[in-house]
PDB file of N, CA and C in Angstrom:
ATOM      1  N   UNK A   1      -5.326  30.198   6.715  1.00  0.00           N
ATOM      2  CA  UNK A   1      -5.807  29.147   5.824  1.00  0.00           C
ATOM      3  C   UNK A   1      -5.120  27.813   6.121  1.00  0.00           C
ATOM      4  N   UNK A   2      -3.741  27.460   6.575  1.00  0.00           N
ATOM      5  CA  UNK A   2      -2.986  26.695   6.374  1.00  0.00           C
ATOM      6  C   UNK A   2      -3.883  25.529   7.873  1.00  0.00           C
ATOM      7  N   UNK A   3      -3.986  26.176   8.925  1.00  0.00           N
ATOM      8  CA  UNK A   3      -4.753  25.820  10.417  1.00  0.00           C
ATOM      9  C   UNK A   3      -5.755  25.125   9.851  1.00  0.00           C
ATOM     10  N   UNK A   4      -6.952  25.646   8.845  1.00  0.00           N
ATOM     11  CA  UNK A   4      -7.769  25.001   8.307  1.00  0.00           C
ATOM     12  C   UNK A   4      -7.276  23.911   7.570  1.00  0.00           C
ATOM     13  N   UNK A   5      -6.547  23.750   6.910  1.00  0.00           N
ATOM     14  CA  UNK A   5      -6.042  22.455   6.333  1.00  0.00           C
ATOM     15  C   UNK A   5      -5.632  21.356   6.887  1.00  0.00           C
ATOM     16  N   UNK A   6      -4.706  21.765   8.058  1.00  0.00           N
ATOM     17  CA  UNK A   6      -4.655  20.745   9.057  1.00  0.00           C
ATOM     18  C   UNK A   6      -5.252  20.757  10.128  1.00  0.00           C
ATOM     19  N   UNK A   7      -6.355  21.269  10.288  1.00  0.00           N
ATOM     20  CA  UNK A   7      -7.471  20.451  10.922  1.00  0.00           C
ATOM     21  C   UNK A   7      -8.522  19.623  10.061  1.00  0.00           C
ATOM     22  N   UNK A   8      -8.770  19.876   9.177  1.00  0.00           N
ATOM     23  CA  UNK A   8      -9.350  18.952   8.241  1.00  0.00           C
ATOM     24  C   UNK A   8      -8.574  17.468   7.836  1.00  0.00           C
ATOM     25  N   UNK A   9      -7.105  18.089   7.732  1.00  0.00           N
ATOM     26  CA  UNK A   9      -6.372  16.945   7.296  1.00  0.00           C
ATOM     27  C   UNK A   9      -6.343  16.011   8.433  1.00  0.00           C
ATOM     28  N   UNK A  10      -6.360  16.365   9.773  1.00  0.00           N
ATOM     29  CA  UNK A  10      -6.207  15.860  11.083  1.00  0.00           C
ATOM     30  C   UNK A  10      -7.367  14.622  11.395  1.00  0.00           C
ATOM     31  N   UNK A  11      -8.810  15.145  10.353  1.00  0.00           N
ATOM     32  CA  UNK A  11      -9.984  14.040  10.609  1.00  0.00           C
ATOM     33  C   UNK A  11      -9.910  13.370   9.610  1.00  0.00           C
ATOM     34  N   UNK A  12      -9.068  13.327   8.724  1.00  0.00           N
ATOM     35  CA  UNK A  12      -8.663  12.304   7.681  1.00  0.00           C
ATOM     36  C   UNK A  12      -8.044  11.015   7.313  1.00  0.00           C
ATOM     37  N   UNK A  13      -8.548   9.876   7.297  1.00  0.00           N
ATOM     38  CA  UNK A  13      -7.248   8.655   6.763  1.00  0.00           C
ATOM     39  C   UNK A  13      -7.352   8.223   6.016  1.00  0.00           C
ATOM     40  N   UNK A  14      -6.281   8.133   5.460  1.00  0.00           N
ATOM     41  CA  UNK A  14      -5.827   7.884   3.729  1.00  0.00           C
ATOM     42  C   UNK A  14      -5.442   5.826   3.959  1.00  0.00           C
ATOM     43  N   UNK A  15      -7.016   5.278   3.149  1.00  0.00           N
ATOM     44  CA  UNK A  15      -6.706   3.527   3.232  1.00  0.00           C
ATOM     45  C   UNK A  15      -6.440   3.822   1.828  1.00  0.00           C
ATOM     46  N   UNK A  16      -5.610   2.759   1.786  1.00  0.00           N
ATOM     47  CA  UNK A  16      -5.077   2.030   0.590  1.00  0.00           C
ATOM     48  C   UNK A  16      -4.459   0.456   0.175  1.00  0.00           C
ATOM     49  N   UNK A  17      -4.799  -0.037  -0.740  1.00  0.00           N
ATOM     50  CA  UNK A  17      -4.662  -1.745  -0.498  1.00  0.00           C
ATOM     51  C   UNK A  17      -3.107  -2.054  -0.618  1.00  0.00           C
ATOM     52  N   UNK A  18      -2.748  -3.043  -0.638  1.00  0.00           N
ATOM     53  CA  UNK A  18      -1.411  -3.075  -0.658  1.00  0.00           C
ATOM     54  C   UNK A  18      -1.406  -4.694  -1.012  1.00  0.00           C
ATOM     55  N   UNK A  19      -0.859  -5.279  -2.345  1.00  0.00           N
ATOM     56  CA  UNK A  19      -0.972  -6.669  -2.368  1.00  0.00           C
ATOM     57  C   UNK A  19      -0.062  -7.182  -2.537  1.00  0.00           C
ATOM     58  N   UNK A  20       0.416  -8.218  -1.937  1.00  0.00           N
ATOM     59  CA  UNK A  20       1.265  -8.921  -2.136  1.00  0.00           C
ATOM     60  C   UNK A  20       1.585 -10.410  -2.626  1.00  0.00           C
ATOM     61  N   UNK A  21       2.124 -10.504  -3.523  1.00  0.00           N
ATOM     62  CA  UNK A  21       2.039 -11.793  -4.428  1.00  0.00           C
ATOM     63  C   UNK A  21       2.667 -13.165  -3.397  1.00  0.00           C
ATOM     64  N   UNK A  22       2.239 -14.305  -3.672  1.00  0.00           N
ATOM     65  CA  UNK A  22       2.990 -15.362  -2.847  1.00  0.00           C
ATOM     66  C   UNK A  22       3.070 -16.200  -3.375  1.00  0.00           C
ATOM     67  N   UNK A  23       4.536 -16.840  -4.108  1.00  0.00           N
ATOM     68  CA  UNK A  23       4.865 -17.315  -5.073  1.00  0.00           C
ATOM     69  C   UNK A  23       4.854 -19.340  -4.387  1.00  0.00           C
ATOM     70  N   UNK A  24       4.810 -20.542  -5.506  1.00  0.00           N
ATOM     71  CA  UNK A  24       5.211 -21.676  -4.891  1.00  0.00           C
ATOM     72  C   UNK A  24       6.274 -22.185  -5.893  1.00  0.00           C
ATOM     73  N   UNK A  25       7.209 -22.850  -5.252  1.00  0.00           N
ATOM     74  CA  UNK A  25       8.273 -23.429  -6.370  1.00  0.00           C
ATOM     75  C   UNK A  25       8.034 -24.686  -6.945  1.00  0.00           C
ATOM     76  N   UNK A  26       8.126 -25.032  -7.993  1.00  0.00           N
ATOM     77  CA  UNK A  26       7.342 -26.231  -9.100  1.00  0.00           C
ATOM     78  C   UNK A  26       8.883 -26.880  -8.688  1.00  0.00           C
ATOM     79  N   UNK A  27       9.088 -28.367  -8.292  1.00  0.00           N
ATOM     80  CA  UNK A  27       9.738 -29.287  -8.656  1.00  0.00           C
ATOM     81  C   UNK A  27       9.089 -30.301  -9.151  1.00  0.00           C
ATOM     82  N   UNK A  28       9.765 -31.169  -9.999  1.00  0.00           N
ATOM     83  CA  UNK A  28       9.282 -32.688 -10.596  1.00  0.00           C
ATOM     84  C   UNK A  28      10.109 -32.835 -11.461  1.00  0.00           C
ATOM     85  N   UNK A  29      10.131 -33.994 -11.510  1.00  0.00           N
ATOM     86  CA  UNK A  29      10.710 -34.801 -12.873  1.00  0.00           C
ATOM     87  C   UNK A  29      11.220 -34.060 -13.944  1.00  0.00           C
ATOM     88  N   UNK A  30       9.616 -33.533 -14.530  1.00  0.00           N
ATOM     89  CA  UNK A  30       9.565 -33.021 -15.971  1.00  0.00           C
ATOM     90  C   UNK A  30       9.515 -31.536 -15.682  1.00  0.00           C
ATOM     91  N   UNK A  31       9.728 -30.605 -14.447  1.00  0.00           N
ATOM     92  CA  UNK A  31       9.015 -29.394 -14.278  1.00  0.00           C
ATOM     93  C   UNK A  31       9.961 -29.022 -13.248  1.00  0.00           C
ATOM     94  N   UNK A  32      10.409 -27.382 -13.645  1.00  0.00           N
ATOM     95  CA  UNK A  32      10.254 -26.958 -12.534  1.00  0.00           C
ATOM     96  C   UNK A  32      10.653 -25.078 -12.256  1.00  0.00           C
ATOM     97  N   UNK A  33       9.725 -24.610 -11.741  1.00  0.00           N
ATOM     98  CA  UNK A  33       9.981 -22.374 -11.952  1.00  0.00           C
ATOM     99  C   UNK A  33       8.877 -22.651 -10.543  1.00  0.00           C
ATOM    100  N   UNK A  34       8.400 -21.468 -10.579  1.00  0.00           N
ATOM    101  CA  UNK A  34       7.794 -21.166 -10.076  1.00  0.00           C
ATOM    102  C   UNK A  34       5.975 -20.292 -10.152  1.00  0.00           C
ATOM    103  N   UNK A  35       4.916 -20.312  -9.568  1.00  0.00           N
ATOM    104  CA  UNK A  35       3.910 -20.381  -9.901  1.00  0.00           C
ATOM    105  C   UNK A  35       3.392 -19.137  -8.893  1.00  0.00           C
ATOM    106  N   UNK A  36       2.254 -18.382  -9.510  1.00  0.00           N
ATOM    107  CA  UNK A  36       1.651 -17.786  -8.367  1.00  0.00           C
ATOM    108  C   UNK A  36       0.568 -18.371  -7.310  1.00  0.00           C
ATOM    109  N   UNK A  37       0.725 -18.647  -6.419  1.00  0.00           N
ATOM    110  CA  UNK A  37      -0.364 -19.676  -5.584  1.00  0.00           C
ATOM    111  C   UNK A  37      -1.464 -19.285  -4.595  1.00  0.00           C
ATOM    112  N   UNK A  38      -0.838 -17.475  -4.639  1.00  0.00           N
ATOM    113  CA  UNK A  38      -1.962 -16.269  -3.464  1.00  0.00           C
ATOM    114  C   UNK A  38      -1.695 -14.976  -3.627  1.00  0.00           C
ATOM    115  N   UNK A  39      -2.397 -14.603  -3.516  1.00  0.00           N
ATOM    116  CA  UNK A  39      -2.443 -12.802  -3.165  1.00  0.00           C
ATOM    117  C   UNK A  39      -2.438 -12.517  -2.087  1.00  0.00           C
ATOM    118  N   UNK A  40      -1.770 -11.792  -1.470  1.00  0.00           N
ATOM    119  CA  UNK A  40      -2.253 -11.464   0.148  1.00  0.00           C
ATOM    120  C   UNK A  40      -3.088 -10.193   0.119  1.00  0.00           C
ATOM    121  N   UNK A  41      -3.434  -9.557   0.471  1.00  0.00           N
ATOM    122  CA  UNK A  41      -4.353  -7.699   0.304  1.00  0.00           C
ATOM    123  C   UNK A  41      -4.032  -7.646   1.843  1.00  0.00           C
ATOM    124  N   UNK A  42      -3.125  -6.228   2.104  1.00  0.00           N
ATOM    125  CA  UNK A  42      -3.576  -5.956   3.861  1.00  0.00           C
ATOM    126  C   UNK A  42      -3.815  -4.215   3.158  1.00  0.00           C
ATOM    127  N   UNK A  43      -4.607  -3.626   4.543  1.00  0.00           N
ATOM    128  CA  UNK A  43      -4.988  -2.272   4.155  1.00  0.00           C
ATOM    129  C   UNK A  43      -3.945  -1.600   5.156  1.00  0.00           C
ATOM    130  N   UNK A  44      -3.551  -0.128   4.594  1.00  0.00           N
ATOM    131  CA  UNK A  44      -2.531   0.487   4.871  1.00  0.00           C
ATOM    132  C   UNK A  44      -3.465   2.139   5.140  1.00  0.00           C
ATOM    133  N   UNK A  45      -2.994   1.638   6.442  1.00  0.00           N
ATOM    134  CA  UNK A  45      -3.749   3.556   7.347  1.00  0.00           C
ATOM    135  C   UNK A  45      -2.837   4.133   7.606  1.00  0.00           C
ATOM    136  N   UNK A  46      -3.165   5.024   7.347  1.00  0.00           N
ATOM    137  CA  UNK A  46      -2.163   6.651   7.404  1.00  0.00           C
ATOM    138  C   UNK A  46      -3.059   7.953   6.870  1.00  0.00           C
ATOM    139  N   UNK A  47      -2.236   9.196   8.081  1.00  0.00           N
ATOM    140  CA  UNK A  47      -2.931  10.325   7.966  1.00  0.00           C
ATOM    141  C   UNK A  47      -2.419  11.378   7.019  1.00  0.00           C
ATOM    142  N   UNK A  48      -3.009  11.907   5.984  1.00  0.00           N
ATOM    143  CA  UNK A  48      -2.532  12.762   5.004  1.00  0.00           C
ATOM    144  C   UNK A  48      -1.337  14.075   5.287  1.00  0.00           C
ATOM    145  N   UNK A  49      -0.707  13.955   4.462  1.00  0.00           N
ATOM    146  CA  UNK A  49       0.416  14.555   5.059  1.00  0.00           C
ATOM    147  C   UNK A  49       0.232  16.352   4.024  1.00  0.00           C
ATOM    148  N   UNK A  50       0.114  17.194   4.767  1.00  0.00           N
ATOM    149  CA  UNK A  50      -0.100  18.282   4.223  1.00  0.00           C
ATOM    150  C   UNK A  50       1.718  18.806   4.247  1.00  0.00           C
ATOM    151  N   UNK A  51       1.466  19.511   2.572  1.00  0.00           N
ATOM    152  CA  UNK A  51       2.991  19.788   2.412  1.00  0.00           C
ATOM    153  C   UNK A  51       2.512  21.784   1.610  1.00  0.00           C
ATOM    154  N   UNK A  52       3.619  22.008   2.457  1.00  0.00           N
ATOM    155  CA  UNK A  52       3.225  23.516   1.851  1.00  0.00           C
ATOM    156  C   UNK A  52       3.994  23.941   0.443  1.00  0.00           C
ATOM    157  N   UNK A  53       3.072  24.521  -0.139  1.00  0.00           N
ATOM    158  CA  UNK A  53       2.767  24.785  -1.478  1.00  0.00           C
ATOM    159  C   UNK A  53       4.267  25.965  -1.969  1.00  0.00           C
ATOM    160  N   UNK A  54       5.127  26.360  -0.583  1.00  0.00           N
ATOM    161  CA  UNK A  54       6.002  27.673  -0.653  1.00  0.00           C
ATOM    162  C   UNK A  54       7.364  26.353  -1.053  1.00  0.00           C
ATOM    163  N   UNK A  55       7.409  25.578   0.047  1.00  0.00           N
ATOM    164  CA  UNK A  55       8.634  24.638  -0.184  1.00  0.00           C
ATOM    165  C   UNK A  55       8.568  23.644  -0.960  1.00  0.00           C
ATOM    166  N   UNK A  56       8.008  23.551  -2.185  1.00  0.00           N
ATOM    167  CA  UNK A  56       7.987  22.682  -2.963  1.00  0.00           C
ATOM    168  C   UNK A  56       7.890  23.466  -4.347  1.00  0.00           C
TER     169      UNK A  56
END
């Protein structure tokens, strides 16, 4: 059974988003922190990781 799993798992990829915030710093006069100014999104590939069910 286990052969079957990782061959199935083998034609598999696991996307997932991944975002990342990108901050700008406020100076002025009357002001000043910081602001959110972007999001970045990159996608994250990777192959499923089969873990046996005895060692866990």
């Amino acid at each position: 059974m286990a052969n079957v799993i990782d061959e199935v798992a083998g034609r598999l990829t696991i996307v997932r988003p991944v975002f990342h915030p990108v901050f700008e710093a406020l100076n002025g006069p009357r002001i000043f922190g910081t602001r959110l100014s972007a999001m970045e999104v990159r996608l994250e590939h990777r192959r499923p990781t089969v873990i046996d069910e005895a060692t866990h």
